[in-house]
Each structure stands twice: as structure tokens, then as C-alpha cells.
Protein backbone atom coordinates (compact mmCIF):
# COMPACT_ATOMS: atom_id res chain seq x y z
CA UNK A 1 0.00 0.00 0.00
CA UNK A 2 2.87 2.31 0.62
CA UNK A 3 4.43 1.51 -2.50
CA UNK A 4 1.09 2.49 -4.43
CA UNK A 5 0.95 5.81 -2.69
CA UNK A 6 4.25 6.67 -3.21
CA UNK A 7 4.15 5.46 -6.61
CA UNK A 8 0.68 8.02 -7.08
CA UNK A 9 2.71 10.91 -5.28
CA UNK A 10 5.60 10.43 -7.82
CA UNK A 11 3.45 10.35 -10.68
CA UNK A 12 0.97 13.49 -9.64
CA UNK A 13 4.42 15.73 -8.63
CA UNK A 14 5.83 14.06 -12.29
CA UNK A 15 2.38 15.70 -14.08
CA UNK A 16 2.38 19.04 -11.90
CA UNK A 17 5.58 19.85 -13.20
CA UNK A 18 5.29 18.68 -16.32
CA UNK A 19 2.29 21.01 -16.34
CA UNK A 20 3.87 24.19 -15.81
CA UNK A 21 5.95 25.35 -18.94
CA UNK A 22 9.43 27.47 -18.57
CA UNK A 23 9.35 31.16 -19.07
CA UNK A 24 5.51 31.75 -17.94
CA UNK A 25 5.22 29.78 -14.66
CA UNK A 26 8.05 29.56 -11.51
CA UNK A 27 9.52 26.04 -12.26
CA UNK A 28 12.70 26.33 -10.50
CA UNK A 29 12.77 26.52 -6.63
CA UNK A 30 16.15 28.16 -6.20
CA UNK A 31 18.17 31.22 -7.83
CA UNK A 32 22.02 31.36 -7.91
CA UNK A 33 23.02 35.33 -7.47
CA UNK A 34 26.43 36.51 -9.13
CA UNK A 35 26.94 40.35 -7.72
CA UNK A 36 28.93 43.20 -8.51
CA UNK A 37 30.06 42.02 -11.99
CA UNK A 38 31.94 44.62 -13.66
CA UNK A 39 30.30 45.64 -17.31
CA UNK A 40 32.00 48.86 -17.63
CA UNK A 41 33.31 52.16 -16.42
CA UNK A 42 32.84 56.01 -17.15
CA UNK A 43 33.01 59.39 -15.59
CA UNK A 44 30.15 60.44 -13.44
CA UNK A 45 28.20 63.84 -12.73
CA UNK A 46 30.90 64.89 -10.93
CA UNK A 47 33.79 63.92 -13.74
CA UNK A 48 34.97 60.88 -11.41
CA UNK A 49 35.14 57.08 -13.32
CA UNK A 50 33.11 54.87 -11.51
CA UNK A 51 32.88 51.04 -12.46
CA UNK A 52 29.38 50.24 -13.37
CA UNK A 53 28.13 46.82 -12.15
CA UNK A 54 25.33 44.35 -12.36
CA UNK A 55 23.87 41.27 -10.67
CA UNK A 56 23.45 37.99 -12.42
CA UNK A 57 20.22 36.10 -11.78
CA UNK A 58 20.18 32.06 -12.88
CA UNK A 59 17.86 29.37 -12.01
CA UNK A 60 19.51 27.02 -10.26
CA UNK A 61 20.16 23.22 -11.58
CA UNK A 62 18.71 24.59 -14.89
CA UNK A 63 20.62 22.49 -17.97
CA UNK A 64 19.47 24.76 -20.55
CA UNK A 65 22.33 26.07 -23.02
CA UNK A 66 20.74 29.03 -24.41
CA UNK A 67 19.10 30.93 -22.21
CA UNK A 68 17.25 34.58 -22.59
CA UNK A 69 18.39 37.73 -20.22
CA UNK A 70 16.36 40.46 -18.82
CA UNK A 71 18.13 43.10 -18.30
CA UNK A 72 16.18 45.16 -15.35
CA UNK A 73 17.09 49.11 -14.44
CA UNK A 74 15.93 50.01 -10.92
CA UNK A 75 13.72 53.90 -10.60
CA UNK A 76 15.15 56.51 -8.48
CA UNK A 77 14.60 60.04 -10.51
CA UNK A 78 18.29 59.35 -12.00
CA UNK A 79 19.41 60.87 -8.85
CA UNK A 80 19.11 57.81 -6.34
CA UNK A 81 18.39 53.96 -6.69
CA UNK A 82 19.65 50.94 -6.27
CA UNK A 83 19.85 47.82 -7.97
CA UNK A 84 19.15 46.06 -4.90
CA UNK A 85 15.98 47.87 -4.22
CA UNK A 86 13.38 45.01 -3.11
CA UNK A 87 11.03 46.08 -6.34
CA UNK A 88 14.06 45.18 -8.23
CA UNK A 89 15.81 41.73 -6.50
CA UNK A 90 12.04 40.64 -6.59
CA UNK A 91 11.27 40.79 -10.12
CA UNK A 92 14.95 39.31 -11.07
CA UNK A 93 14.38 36.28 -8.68
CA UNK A 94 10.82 35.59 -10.16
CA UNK A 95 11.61 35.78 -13.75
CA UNK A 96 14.95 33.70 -12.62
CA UNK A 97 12.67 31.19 -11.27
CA UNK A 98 10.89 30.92 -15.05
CA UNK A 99 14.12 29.95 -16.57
CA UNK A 100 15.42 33.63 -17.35
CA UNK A 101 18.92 35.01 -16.58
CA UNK A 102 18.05 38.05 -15.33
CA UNK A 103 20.76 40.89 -14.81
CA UNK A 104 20.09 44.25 -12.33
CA UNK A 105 21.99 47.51 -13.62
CA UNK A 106 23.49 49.73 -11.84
CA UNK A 107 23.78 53.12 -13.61
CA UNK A 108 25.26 56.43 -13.41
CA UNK A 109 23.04 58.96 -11.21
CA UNK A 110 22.89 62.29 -10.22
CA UNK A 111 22.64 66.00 -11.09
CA UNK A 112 24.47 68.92 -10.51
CA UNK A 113 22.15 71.96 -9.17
CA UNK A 114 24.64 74.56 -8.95
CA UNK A 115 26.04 74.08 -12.50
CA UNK A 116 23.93 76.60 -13.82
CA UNK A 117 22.56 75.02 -16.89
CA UNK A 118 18.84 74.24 -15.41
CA UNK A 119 16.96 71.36 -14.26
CA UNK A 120 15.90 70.43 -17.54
CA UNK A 121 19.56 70.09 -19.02
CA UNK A 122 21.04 68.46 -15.91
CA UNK A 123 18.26 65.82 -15.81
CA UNK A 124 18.37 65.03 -19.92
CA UNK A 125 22.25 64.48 -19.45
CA UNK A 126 21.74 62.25 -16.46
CA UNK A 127 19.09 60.33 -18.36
CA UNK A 128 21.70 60.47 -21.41
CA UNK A 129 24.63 58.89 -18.84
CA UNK A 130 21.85 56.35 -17.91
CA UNK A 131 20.94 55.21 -21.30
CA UNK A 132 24.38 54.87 -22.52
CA UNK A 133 25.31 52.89 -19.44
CA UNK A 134 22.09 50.32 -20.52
CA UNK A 135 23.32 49.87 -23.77
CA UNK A 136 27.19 49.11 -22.34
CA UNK A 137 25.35 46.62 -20.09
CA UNK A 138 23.45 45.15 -23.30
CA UNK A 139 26.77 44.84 -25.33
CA UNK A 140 29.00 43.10 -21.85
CA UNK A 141 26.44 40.00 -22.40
CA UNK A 142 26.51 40.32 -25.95
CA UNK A 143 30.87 40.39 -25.67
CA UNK A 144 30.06 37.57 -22.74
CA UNK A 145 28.13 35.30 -24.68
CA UNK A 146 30.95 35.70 -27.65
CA UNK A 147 33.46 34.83 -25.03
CA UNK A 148 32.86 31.61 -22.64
CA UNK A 149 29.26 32.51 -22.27
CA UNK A 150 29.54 30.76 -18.69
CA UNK A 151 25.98 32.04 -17.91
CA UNK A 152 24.55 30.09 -21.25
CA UNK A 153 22.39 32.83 -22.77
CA UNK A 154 21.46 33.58 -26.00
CA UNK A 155 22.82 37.03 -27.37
CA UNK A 156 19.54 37.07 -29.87
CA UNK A 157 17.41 37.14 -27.31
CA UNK A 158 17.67 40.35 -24.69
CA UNK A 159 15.14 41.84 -23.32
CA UNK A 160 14.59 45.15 -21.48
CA UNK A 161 12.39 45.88 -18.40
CA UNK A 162 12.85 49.03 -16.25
CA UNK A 163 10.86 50.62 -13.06
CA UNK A 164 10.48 54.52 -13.50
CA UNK A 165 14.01 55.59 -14.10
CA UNK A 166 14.71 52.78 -15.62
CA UNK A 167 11.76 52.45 -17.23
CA UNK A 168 12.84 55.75 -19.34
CA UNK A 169 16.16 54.87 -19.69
CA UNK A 170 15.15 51.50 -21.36
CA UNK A 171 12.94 53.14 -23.76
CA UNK A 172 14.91 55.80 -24.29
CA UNK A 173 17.95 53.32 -25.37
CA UNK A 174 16.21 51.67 -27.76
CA UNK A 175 13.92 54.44 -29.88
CA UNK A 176 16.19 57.13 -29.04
CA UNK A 177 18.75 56.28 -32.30
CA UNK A 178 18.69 58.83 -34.80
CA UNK A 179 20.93 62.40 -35.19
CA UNK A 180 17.85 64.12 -36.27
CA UNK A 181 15.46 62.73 -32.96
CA UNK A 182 18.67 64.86 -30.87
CA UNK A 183 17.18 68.22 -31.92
CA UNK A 184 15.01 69.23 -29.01
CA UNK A 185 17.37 67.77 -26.50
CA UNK A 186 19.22 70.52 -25.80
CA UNK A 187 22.37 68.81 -25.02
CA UNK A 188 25.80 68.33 -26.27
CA UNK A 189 25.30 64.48 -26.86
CA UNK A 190 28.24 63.92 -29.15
CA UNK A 191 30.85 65.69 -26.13
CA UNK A 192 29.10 63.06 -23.86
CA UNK A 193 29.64 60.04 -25.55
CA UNK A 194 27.11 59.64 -28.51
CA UNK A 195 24.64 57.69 -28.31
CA UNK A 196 26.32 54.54 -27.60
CA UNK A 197 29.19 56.04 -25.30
CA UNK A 198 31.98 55.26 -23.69
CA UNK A 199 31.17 52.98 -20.94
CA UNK A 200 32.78 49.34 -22.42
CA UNK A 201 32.16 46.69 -24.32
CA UNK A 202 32.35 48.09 -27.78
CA UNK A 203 31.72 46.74 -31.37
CA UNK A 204 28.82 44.66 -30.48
CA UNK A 205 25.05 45.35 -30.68
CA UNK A 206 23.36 46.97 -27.95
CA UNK A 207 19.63 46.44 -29.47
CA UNK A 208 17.00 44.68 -27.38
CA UNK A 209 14.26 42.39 -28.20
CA UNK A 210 11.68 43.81 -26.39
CA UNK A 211 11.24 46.18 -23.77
CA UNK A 212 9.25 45.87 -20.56
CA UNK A 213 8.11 49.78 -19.39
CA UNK A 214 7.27 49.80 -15.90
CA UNK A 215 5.76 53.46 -15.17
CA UNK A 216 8.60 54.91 -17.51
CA UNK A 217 7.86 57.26 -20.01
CA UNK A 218 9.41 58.87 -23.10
CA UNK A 219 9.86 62.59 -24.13
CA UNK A 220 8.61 61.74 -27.48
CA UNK A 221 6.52 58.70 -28.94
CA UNK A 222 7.53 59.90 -32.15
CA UNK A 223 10.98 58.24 -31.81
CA UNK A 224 9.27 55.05 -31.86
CA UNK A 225 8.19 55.51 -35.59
CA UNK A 226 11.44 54.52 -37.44
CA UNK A 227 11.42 51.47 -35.37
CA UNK A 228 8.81 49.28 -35.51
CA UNK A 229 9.65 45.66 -34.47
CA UNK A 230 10.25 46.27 -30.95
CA UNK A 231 7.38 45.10 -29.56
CA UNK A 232 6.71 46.88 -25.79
CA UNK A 233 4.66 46.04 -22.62
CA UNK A 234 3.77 48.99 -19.95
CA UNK A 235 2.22 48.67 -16.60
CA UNK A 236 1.12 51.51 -15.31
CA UNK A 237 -1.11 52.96 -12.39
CA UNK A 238 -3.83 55.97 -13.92
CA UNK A 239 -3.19 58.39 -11.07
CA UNK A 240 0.51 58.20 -11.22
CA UNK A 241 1.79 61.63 -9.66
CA UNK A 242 4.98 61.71 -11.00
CA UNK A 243 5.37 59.79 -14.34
CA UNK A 244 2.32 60.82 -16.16
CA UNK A 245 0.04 58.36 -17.18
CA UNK A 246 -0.42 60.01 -20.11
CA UNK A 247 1.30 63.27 -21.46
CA UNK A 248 2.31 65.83 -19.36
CA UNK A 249 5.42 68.01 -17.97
CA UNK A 250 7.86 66.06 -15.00
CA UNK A 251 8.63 67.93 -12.24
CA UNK A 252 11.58 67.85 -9.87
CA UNK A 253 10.99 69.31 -6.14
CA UNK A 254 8.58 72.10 -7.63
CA UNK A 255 10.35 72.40 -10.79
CA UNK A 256 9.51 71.89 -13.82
CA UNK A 257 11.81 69.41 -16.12
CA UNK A 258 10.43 68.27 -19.04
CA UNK A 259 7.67 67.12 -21.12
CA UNK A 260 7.19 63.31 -20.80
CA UNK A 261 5.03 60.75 -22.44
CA UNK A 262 3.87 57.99 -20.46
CA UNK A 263 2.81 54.42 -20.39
CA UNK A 264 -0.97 55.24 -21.89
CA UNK A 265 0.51 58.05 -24.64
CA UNK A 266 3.41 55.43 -25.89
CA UNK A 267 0.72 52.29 -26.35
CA UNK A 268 -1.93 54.37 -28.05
CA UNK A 269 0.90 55.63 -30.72
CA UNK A 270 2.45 52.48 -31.06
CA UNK A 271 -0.84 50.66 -31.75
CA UNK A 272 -2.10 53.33 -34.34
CA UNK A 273 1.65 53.21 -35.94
CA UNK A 274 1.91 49.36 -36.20
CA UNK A 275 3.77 48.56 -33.35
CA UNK A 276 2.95 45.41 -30.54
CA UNK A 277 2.13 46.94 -27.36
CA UNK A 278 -0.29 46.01 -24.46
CA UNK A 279 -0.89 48.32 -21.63
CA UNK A 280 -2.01 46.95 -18.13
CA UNK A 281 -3.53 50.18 -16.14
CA UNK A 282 -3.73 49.83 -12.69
CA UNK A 283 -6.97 51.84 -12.06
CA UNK A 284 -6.96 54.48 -9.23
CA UNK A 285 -3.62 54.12 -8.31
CA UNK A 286 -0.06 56.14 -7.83
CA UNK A 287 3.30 55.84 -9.13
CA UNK A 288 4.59 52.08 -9.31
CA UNK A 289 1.82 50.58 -6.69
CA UNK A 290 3.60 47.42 -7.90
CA UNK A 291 6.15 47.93 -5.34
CA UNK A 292 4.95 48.53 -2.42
CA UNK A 293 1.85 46.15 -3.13
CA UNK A 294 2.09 42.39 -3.16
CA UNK A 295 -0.76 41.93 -5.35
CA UNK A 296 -0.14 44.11 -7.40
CA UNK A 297 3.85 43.02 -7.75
CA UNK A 298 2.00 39.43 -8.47
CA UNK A 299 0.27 40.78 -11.26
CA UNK A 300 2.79 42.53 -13.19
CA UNK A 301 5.28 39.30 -12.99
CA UNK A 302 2.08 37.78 -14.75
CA UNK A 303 1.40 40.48 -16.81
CA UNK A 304 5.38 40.70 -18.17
CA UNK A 305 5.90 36.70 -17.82
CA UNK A 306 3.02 36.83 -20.60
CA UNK A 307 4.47 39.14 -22.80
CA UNK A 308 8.03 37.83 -22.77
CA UNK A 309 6.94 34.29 -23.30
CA UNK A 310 5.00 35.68 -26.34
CA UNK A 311 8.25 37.42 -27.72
CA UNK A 312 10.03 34.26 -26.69
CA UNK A 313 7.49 31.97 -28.94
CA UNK A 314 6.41 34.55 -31.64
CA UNK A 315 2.88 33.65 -30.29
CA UNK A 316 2.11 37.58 -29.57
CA UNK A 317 -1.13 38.52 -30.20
CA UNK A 318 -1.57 41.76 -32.19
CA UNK A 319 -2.54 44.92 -29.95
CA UNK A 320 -4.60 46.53 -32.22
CA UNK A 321 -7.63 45.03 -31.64
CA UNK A 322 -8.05 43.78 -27.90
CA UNK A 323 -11.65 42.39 -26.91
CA UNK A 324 -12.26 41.79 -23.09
CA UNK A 325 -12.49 37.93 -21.31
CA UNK A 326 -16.11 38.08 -21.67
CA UNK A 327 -15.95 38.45 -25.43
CA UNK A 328 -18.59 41.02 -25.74
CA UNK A 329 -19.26 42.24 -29.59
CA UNK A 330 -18.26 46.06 -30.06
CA UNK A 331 -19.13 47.56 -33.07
CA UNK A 332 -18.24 50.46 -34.27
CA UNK A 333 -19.16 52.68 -37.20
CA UNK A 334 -19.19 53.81 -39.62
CA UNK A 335 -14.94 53.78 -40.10
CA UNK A 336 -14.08 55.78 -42.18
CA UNK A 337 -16.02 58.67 -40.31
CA UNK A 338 -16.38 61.76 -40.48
CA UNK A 339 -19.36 63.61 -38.42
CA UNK A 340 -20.02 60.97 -35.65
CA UNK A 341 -18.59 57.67 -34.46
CA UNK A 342 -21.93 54.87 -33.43
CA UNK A 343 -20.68 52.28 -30.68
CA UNK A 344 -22.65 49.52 -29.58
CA UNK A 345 -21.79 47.47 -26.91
CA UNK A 346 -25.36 45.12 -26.84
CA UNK A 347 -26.26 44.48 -22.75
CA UNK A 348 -23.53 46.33 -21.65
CA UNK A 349 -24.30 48.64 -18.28
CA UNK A 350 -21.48 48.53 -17.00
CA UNK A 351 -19.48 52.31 -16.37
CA UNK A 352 -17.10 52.55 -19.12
CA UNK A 353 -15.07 55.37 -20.08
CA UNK A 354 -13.85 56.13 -23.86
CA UNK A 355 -10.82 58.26 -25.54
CA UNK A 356 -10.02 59.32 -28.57
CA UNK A 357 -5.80 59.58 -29.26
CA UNK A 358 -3.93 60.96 -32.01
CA UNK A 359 -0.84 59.20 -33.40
CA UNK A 360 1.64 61.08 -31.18
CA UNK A 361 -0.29 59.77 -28.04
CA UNK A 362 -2.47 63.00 -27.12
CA UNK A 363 -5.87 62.90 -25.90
CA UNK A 364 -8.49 64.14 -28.24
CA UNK A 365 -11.44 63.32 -26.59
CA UNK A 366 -12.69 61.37 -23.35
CA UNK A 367 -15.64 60.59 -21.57
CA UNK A 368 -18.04 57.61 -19.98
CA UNK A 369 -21.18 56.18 -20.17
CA UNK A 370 -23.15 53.21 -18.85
CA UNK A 371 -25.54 52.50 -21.62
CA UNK A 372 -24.77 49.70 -24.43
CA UNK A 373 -25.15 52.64 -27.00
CA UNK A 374 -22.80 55.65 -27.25
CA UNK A 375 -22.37 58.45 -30.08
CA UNK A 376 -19.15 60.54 -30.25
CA UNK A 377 -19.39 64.19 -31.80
CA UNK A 378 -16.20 64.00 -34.03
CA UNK A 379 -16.92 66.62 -37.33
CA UNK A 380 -14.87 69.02 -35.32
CA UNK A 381 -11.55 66.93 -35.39
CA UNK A 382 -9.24 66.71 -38.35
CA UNK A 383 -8.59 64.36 -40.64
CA UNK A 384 -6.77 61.37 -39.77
CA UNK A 385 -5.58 58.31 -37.70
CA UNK A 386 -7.07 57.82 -33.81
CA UNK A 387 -7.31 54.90 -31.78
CA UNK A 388 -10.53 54.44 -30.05
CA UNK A 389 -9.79 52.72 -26.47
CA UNK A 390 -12.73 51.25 -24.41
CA UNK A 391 -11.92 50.54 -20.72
CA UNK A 392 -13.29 49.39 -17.67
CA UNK A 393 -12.01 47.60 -14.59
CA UNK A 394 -8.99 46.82 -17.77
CA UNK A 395 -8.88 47.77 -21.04
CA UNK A 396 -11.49 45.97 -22.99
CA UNK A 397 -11.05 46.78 -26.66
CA UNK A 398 -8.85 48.87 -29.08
CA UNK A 399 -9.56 50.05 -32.44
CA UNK A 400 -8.10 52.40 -35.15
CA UNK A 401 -10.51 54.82 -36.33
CA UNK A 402 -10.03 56.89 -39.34
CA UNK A 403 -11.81 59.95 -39.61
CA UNK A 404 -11.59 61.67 -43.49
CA UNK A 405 -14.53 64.47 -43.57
């Protein structure tokens, strides 16, 4: 009899884990940290060099050969942070535990107040220094796996995830690429470095697969346009107080810095210009509730595991048109338009709210409703592309409206 029931145990542990499959669930039970390994080194805000280091993330007693990285940059206003913030360690243990080698960043910080140049220029250099130090971390496990490649990963397959700071950093390192995108910087880029500076590793590629924005934000979706086939994931809370949600200007201690483009402005573009990108909002809430929240920490490993593992497979579903777990019909007409924009939404009563977005991520129009029938005044707008989103408790449904009058 003991023999049976050990026999039954073996065999139901034997499915479970066949059950779960690598990169989406936590199959490993332990992680094996490597710290403070030296990518590169470059001068600070104050003109000293400081070595710039990261810590390696493996599952441990994993056999695979060729493994994807995540390469995670921890927030802190590009002025303090630390890549062993708990936000940070958490997210590289869990994605670690799905069979990733995960790597945290840390980057050069600070400003200098007294230089006289303005909070504006002092925080688009720092954000400069931080970007150039992600793509010298990118190329150091590019260099790596050309070299030994003791931590077995695959140098075609880097991702990208950041939290605030790193957040923009991460996108700004990958759309931020072209002399002519430099204009409204204000900055001298080329005495800095360029674009890929100094920090190490040169002569290989510091391009990413995909990028993971958590509550980051770009100064211009626009950047995004010559570069379509990153596809991006953003998680993001709609009250957020210091990224904006949407588009607005970033302020420092009372001071105004710059104009930034968040999570919801940088998904609407991209899905009206082509490009894969899902948006999880957390409703009601603050700046990165994710990490101070367990549940909400819980849900954006889910919500990134998802997206990864669909960049990992090539099974991502296109953002364009996104229709809600209860699979409610929305239709919409007539599209083209040109006076007014029908939706119907049959036996829906539930509050939803609408908006209208150009294709550089601006708000045209908003509003809600609880009835199943809804008719937007649009003969005032101008010709051209919008995405229509529909959201509720999460967004329910996406669609690219053309209005030619």
C-alpha cells in the first residue's frame, strides 16, 4: 500500500511539473546570485570614473544552453536607486525562477544643481549617462556570450524591463537612435559620448528584443516611428503623480523638467503606428503601486511573464484590436467617419469610459457612459488616424478609427 501511494505521489508531482511550462510559470525553486560584476566604467556627474556593475540572476540546476536575459534598471529620478531595491531583486528572482537570466543595472546617477545650466539640461544628461550605461550593459552579455558565455544565454534574445528611471532609460535606449530625434534635446550628446558612449564593451550590438516599461515614459513617442519591431509592454497605475500616465510636464521638487510621455501616450501611438504593445492600467492608483503592493507586484510578474513568453514563442497577439475575457461584440461605425462615431456594446451597463488619441499619443477626446449605445461628436476633429480605447475595470477593446470628412 505504501508503495502504491508513493508510486501516485511520484506520478501526480511528475504531471504538476510537467504542467507548468518554462518562461511563464516559476519552475525552479532556487536562484544562484552573481553580484557586482563589472560591465564597464565612465566618468560620473561629478567627472569621477566609476565602475558600473550588475547582478546575475540564474535558475539554479537549470541544464538549458541558451538561455534569454532580462536586463532590469531600478527607478530613483536618476538621482538615487539601487539595484538592490526590493522592487528590483524581486522581479529578477521571479523571472529567474521561469528559466530567465536576469541581470540588475546599476547606472550612473545624479545631477548637478549649482552648475547653472537648469533642471531640464542636468536631468536630460543624467538620463543620457543612464541610457548609454544600458546599452554598455546590453553589449557586456553580448561580448560575454561571444566569449565563454559561462551564464549560457542567448545574445539574440535580450530583453529590457525598467521601473520609473529605468523604465525611461530602457525606452529611451532603444527608440532614441537617430541624429535628427537629438534636436530638441538641448544637449551636447556627441561631447558626452554619442549615443552609444563610452562605458565598455564596444563593437557589439546593444539592441533589445523587447522592452518591458514599468511606469517609464518617453519625451517623445515619435521616436518610436522609425522602429517598428520592438514590440513593448507597460504597466502603469492611472493616477501616477509623477510619471504621467499620459502626457504631461515632469517635475523635480517644484520644478519643472520636461515634457514626458507615459505608459498610456506610448501604447496608443504604437498601436495606431503598427507597433505590438499592451498596456495593463492599474486603475486608481499612484506611481509604481507594484512595489509597495504584493498583489499588485503578483500581477505585473504575470502580466510581463506573458508578454516575454509571447516574444520568446512569436505567439504575440496583435494589440490593435483587444476584446475583453467576456468576449462582448463592439461595433463600431461607420470607419471611415467623419461627423459621428456609433458604438454599440449590446447588454452592456457597465461604467465605461472612452478616448479618442492621435498618433503622437495626445488625448483628443474622453468621456463615460453606462448604456450599451454611445455616439461621439467627431466633425470638429481633423482628418486622420485615432485609436478608439474602451476601458473598464482593464482595457477591454482597441480600435483604429479613421476619420476623413
Amino acid at each position: 500500500m505504501k508503495k502504491l501511494l508513493l508510486i501516485c505521489a511520484t506520478t501526480f508531482m511528475y504531471t504538476l511539473s510537467y504542467a507548468q511550462t518554462r518562461f511563464l510559470d516559476s519552475i525552479f525553486a532556487n536562484v544562484k546570485v552573481d553580484s557586482n560584476v563589472t560591465y564597464g566604467n565612465n566618468k560620473n556627474v561629478l567627472n569621477i570614473a566609476q565602475d558600473l556593475v550588475m547582478d546575475i540572476y540564474q535558475p539554479q540546476g537549470d541544464t538549458a544552453t541558451s538561455r534569454p536575459v532580462i536586463v532590469i534598471a531600478h527607478g530613483g529620478s536618476f538621482i538615487n536607486g539601487d539595484r538592490r531595491l526590493p522592487d528590483v531583486v524581486h522581479l529578477c528572482r521571479q523571472f529567474a525562477k521561469r528559466g530567465y537570466v536576469t541581470a540588475s543595472i546599476q547606472y550612473r546617477q545624479g545631477i548637478n544643481p549649482f552648475s547653472g545650466l537648469g533642471f531640464e539640461i542636468e536631468f536630460t544628461q543624467a538620463v543620457w549617462r543612464g541610457q548609454q550605461d544600458g546599452r554598455a550593459a546590453v553589449r557586456f552579455l553580448r561580448k560575454h556570450a561571444a566569449t565563454g558565455n559561462a551564464y549560457k544565454i542567448n545574445p539574440n534574445m535580450i530583453y529590457f524591463a525598467g521601473v520609473s528611471a529605468g523604465g525611461v532609460l530602457g525606452l529611451q535606449m532603444t527608440f532614441l537612435d537617430k541624429p535628427a530625434e537629438l534636436a530638441g534635446l538641448g544637449i551636447d550628446t556627441a561631447f558626452l559620448g554619442g549615443f552609444e558612449g563610452n562605458t565598455g564593451n564596444p563593437g557589439y550590438s546593444s539592441d533589445v528584443a523587447a522592452i518591458a516599461n514599468l511606469s517609464g515614459a518617453l519625451k517623445s513617442v515619435t521616436w518610436m516611428y522609425d522602429k517598428k519591431t520592438v514590440p513593448l509592454c507597460h504597466v502603469h497605475g492611472d493616477q501616477d503623480q509623477t510619471v504621467p500616465y499620459g502626457s504631461a510636464d515632469f517635475f523635480y521638487m517644484g520644478n519643472r523638467v520636461s515634457f514626458l510621455q507615459g505608459s498610456f501616450s506610448i501604447d496608443s501611438a504604437a498601436k495606431l503606428n503598427g507597433i505590438n504593445s499592451r498596456l495593463r492600467t492599474f486603475k486608481g492608483q499612484d506611481h509604481v503601486p507594484f512595489s509597495f503592493n504584493a498583489s499588485y507586484m503578483d500581477t505585473t510578474v504575470k502580466y510581463v511573464a506573458d508578454f516575454f513568453y509571447g516574444v520568446y514563442t512569436g505567439a504575440i497577439v496583435s494589440s490593435v484590436k483587444q476584446i475583453s475575457k467576456t468576449n462582448m461584440d463592439v461595433l463600431v461605425y461607420p470607419n471611415p467617419a467623419s461627423n459621428v462615431l456609433n458604438i454599440r456594446i449590446p447588454g452592456h451597463t457597465e461604467n465605461l469610459r472612452y478616448t479618442l488619441t492621435d498618433i503622437n499619443g495626445k488625448t483628443i477626446e474622453s468621456g463615460s457612459w453606462s448604456s450599451a449605445n454611445q455616439t461621439i461628436d467627431i466633425a470638429h476633429l481633423n482628418d486622420g488616424l485615432y485609436l478608439l480605447n474602451l476601458s473598464g475595470e482593464e482595457t477591454l477593446y482597441s480600435k483604429r478609427i479613421l476619420i476623413k470628412h
